[in-house]
Protein backbone atom coordinates (compact mmCIF):
# COMPACT_ATOMS: atom_id res chain seq x y z
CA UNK A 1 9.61 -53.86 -0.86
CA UNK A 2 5.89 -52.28 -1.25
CA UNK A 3 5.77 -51.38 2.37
CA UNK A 4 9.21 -49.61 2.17
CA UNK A 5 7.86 -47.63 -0.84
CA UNK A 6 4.43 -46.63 0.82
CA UNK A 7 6.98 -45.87 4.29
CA UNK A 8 9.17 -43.43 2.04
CA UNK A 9 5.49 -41.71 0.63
CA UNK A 10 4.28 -41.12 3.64
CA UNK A 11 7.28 -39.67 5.33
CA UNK A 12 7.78 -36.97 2.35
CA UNK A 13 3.62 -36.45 3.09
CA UNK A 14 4.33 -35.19 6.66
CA UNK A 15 7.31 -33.71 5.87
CA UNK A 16 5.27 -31.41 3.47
CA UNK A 17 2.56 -31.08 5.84
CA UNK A 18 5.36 -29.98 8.50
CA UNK A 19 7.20 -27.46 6.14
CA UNK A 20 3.54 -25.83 5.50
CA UNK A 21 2.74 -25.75 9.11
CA UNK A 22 6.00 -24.25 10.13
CA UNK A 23 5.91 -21.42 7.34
CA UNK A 24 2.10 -20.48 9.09
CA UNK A 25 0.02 -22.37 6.74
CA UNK A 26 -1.57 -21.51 3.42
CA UNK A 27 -1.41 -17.82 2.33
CA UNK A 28 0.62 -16.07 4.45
CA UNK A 29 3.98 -15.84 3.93
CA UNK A 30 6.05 -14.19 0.97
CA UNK A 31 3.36 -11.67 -0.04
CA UNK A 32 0.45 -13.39 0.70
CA UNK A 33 -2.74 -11.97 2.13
CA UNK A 34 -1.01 -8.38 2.43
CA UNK A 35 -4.32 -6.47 3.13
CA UNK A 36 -5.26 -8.80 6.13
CA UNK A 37 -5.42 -5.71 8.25
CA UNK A 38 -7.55 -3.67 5.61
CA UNK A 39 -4.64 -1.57 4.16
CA UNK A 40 -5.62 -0.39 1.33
CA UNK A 41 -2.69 0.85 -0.85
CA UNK A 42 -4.76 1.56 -4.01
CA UNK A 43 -3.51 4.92 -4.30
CA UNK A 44 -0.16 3.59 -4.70
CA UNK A 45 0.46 4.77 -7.54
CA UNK A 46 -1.60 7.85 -7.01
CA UNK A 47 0.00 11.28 -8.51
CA UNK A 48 -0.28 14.94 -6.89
CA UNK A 49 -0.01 16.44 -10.14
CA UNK A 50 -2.63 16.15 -12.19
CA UNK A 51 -2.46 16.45 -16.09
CA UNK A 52 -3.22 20.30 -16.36
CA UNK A 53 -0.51 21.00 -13.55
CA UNK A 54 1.95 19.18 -15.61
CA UNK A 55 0.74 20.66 -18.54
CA UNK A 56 1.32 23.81 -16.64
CA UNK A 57 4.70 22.68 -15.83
CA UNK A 58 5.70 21.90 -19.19
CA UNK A 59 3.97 25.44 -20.51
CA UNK A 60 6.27 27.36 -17.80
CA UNK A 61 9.51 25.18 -18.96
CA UNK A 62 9.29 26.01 -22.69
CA UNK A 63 8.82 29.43 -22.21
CA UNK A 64 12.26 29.29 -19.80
CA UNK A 65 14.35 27.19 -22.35
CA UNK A 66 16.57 29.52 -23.14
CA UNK A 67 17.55 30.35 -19.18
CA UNK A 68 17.05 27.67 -17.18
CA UNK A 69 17.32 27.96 -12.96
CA UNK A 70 19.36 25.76 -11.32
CA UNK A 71 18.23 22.49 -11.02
CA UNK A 72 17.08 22.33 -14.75
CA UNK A 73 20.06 23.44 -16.76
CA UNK A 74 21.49 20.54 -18.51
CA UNK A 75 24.70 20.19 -16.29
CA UNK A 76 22.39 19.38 -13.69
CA UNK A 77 21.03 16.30 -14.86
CA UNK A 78 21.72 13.57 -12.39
CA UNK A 79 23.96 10.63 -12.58
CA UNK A 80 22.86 7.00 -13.23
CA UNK A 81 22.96 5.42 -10.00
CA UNK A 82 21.51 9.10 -8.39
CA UNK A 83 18.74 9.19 -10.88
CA UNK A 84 17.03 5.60 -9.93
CA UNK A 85 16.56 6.73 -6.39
CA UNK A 86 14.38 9.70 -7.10
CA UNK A 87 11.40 7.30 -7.00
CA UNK A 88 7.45 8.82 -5.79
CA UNK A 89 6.93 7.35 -2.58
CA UNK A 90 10.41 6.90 -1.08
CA UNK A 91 12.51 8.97 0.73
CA UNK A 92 15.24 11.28 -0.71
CA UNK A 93 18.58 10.06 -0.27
CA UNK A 94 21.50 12.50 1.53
CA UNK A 95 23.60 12.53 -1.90
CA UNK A 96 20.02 14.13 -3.29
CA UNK A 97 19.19 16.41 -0.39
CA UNK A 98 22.25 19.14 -1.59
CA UNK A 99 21.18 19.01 -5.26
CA UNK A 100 17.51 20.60 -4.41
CA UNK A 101 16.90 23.65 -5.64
CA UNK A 102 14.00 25.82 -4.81
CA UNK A 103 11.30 26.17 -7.92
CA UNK A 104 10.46 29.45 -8.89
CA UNK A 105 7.69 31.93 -7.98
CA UNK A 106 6.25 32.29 -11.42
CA UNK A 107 6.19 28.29 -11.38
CA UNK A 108 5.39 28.45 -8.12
CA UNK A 109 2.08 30.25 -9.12
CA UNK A 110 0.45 27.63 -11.74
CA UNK A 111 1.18 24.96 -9.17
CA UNK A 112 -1.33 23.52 -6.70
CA UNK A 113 -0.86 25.04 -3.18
CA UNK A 114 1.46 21.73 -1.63
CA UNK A 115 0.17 19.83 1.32
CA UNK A 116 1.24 21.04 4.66
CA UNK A 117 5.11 20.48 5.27
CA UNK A 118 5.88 20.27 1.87
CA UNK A 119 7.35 22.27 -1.57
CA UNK A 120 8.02 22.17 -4.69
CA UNK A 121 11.35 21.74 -5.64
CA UNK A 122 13.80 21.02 -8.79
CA UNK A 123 15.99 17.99 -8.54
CA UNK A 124 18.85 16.65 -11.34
CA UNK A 125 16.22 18.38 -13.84
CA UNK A 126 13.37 16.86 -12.50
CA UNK A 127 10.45 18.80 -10.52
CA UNK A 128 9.67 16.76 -7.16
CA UNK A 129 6.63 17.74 -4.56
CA UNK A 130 8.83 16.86 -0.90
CA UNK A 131 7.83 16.82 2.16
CA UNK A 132 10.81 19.11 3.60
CA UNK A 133 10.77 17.35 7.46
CA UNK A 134 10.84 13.44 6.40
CA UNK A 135 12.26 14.39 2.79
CA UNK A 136 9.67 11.56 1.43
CA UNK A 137 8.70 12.16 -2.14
CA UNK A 138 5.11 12.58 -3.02
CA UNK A 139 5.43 13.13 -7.07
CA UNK A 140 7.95 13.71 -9.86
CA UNK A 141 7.73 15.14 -13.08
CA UNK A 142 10.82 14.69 -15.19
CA UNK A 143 11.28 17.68 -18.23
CA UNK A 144 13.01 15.81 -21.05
CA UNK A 145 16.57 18.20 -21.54
């Protein structure tokens, strides 16, 4: 009876040891050891705008309350399920793509110059810095309506 209870042990030991083998050993599967190849992604969450622009931005919003551009006005505020994929770092979805509306000049003008291939933009009341060729999306800033 011992020996049958030290057989059964030692089977579920190599079966471990197999399963860990098999998945590439220790550390590297399921999120482990992501920056093996020295990718650093610590400006991941990394803005554009800095606190003056969007202080700028706010500035230029209450002084346009009253007459908002499209894009702003209340009746373009996006829906739900629209809304959560306007995320910084991801692309821009097709059912967002018709709904962007160019920003202003006089905005335009307290705004850092964007990088190359890419504007500044309003959005389901939202103003987002896109990159106009790959329609990625390098910041937000949301005005409260």
């Amino acid at each position: 009876m011992r020996s049958r209870g030290w057989l059964c042990v030692c089977a579920a030991a190599i079966f471990a040891l197999a399963c860990n083998l098999a998945s590439g050993g220790e550390g590297h599967g399921h999120g482990h050891d992501k920056d093996k190849h020295g990718d650093h992604d610590d400006d991941r969450d990394r803005h554009y705008y800095r606190d003056d622009d969007r202080a700028a931005m706010r500035g230029w919003y209450g002084e346009h309350h009253d007459h908002l551009p499209p894009g702003l006005a209340k009746r373009d505020r996006l829906p739900p399920g629209l809304e959560r994929q306007l995320v910084v770092r991801g692309t821009l979805p097709p059912g967002l793509r018709g709904k962007i509306h160019r920003c202003p000049i006089d905005l335009e003008r307290r705004l850092p110059p964007p990088p190359p291939d890419c504007e500044h933009v309003f959005v389901g009341g939202h103003v987002v810095l896109v990159n106009r060729k790959t329609f990625v999306v390098l910041d937000i800033l949301h005005f409260e309506l």
